[in-house]
C-alpha atoms as a PDB file:
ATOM      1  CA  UNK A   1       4.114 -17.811 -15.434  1.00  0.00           C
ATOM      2  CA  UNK A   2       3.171 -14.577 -13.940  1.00  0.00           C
ATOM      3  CA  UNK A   3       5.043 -12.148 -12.318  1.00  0.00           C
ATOM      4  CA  UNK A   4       3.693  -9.058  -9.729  1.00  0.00           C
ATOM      5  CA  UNK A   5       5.491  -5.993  -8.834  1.00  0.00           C
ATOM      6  CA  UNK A   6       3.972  -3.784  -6.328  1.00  0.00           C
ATOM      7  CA  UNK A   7       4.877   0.134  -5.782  1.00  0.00           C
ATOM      8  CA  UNK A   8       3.593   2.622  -4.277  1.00  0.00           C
ATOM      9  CA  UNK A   9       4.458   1.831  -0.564  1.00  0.00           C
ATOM     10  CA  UNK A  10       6.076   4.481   1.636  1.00  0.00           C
ATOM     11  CA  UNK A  11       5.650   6.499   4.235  1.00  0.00           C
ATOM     12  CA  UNK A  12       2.788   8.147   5.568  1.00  0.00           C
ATOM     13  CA  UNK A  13       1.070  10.043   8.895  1.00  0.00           C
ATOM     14  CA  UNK A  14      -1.544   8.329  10.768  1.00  0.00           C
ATOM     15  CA  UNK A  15      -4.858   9.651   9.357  1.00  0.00           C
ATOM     16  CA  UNK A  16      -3.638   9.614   5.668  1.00  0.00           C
ATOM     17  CA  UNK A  17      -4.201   8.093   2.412  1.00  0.00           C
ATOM     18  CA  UNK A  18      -2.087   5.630   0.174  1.00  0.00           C
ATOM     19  CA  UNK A  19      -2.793   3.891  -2.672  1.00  0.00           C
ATOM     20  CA  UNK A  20       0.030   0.841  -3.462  1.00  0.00           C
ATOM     21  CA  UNK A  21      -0.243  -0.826  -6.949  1.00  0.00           C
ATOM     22  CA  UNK A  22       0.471  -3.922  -8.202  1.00  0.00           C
ATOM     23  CA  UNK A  23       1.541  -4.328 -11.860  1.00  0.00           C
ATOM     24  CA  UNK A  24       0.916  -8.056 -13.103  1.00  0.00           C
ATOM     25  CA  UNK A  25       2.344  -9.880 -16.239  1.00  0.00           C
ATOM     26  CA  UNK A  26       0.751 -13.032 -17.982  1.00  0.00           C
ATOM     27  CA  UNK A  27      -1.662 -13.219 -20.586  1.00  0.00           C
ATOM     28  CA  UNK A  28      -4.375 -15.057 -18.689  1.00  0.00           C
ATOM     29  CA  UNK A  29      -4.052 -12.819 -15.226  1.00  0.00           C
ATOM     30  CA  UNK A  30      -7.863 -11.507 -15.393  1.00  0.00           C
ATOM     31  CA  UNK A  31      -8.837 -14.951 -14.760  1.00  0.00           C
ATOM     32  CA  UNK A  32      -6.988 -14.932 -11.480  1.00  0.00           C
ATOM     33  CA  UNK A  33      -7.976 -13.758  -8.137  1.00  0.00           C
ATOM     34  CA  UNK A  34      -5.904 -11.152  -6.670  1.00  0.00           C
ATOM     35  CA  UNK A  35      -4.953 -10.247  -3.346  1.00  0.00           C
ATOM     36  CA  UNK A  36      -2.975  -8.085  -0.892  1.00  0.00           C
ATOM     37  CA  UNK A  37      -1.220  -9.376   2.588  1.00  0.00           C
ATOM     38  CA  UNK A  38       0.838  -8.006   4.964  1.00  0.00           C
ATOM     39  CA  UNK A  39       3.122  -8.864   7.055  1.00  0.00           C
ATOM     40  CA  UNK A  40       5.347  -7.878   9.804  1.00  0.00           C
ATOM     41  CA  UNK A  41       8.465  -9.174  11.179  1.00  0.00           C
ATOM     42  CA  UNK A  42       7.729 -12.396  13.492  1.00  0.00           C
ATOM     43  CA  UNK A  43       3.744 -12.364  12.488  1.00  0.00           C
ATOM     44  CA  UNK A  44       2.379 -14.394   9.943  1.00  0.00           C
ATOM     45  CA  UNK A  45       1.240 -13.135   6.891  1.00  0.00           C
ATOM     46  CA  UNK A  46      -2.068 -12.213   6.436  1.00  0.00           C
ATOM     47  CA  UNK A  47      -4.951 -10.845   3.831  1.00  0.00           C
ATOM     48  CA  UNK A  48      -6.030  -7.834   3.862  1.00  0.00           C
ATOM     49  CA  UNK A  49      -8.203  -7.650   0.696  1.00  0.00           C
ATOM     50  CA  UNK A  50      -9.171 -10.366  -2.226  1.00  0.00           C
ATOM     51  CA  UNK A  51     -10.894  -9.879  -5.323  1.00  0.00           C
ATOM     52  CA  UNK A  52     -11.956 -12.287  -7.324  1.00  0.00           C
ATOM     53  CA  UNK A  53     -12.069 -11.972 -11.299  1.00  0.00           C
ATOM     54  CA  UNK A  54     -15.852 -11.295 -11.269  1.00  0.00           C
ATOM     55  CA  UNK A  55     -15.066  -8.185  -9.038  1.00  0.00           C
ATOM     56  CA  UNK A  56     -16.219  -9.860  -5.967  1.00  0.00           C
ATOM     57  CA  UNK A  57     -14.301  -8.622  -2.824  1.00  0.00           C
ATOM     58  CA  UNK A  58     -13.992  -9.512   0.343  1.00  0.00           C
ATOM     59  CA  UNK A  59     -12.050  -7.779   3.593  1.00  0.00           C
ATOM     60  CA  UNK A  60     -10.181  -8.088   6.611  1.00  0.00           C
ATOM     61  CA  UNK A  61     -12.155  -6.648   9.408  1.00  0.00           C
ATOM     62  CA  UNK A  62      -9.311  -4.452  10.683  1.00  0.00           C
ATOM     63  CA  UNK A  63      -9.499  -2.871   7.281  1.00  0.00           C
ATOM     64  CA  UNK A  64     -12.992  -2.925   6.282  1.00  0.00           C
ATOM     65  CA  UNK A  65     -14.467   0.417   5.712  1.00  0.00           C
ATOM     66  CA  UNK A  66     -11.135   2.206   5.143  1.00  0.00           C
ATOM     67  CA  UNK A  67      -9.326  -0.026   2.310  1.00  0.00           C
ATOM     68  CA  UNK A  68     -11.073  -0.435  -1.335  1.00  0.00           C
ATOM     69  CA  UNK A  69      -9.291  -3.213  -3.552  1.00  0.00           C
ATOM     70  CA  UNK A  70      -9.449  -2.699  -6.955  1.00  0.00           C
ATOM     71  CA  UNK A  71      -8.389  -4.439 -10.651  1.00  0.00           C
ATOM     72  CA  UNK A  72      -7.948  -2.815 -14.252  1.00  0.00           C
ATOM     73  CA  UNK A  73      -7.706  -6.448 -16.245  1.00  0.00           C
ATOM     74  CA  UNK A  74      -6.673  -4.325 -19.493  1.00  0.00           C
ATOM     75  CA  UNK A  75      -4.017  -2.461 -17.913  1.00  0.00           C
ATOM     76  CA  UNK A  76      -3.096  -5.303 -15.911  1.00  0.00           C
ATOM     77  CA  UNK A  77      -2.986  -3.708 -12.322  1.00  0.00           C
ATOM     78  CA  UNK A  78      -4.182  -4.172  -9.074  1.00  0.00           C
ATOM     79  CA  UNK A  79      -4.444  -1.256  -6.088  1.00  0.00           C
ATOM     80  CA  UNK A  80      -5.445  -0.828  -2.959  1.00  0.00           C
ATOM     81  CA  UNK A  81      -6.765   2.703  -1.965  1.00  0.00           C
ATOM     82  CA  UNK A  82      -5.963   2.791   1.720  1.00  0.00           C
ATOM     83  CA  UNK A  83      -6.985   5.620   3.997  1.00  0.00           C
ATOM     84  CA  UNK A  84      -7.520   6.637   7.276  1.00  0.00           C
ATOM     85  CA  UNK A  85      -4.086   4.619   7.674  1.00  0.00           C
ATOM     86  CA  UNK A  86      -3.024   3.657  11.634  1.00  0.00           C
ATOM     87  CA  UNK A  87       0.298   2.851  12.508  1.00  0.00           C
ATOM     88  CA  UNK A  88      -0.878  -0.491  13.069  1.00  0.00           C
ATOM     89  CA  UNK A  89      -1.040  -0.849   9.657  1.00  0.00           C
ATOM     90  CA  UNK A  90       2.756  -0.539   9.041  1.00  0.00           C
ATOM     91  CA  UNK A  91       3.564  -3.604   7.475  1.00  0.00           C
ATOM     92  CA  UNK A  92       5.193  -5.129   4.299  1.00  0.00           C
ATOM     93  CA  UNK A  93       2.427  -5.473   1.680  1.00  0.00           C
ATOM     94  CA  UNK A  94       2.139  -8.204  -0.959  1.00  0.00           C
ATOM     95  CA  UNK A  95       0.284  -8.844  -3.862  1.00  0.00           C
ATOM     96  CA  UNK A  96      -0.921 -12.418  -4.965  1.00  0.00           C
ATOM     97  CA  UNK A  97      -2.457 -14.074  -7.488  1.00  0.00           C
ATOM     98  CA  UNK A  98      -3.989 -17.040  -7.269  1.00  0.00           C
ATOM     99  CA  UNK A  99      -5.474 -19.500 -10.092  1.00  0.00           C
ATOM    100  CA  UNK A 100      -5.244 -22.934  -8.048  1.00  0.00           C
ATOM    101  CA  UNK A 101      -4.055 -23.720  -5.246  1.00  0.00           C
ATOM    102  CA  UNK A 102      -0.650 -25.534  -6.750  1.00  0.00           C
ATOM    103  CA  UNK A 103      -0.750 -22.192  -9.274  1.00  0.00           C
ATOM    104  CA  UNK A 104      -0.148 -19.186  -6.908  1.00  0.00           C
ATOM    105  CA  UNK A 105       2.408 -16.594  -7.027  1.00  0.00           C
ATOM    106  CA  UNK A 106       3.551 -13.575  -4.943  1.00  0.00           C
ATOM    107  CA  UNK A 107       5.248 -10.270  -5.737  1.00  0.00           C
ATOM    108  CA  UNK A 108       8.468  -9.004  -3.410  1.00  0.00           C
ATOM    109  CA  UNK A 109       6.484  -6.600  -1.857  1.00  0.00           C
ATOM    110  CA  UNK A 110       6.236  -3.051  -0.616  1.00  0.00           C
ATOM    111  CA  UNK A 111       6.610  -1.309   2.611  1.00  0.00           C
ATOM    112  CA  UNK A 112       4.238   0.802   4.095  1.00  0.00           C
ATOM    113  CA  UNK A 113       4.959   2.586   7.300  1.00  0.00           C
ATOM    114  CA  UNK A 114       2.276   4.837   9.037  1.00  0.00           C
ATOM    115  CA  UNK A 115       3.906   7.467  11.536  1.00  0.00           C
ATOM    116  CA  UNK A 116       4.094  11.080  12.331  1.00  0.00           C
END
């Protein structure tokens, strides 16, 4: 069983940085690929950034360039260094973490909101 709680959401002005984190329990999570989505109310969710437990990552292209995903597998954590933030990206942002397909769990998430 693993569980993911994400912090670091908030509020911020168009232009700026944020870096949400994602704190991960479970013994075996650094063989697990990790992942933030986002959603917003009536859209589906959708990813943002993955990275896989080899470090590979991979991007969404409104994001590319601006968000870096990230993974400490001996503190257990997950972030997601965003910058140059839009107010398109106001959203609620999960973290995931994915093994299988049938072994896949989410945290509650974490609201970011980008707006002078």
């Amino acid at each position: 069983q693993v569980q993911l709680v994400e912090s670091g959401g908030g509020l911020v002005q168009p232009g700026g940085p944020l870096r949400p984190s994602c704190a991960a329990s479970g013994n075996m999570i650094k063989n697990y690929v990790m992942a933030w989505y986002r959603q917003t109310p009536g859209k589906q969710r959708e990813l943002v950034a993955r990275i896989t437990s080899g470090g590979g990552t991979n991007y969404a292209d409104s994001v590319r360039g601006r968000f870096i995903i990230s993974r400490d597998n001996a503190k257990k954590l997950v972030y997601l260094q965003m910058s140059s933030l839009k107010p398109e990206d106001t959203a609620k942002y999960y973290c995931n973490a994915r093994y299988t397909d049938a072994i896949n769990y989410w945290g509650q998430g974490t609201q970011v909101t980008v707006s002078s």
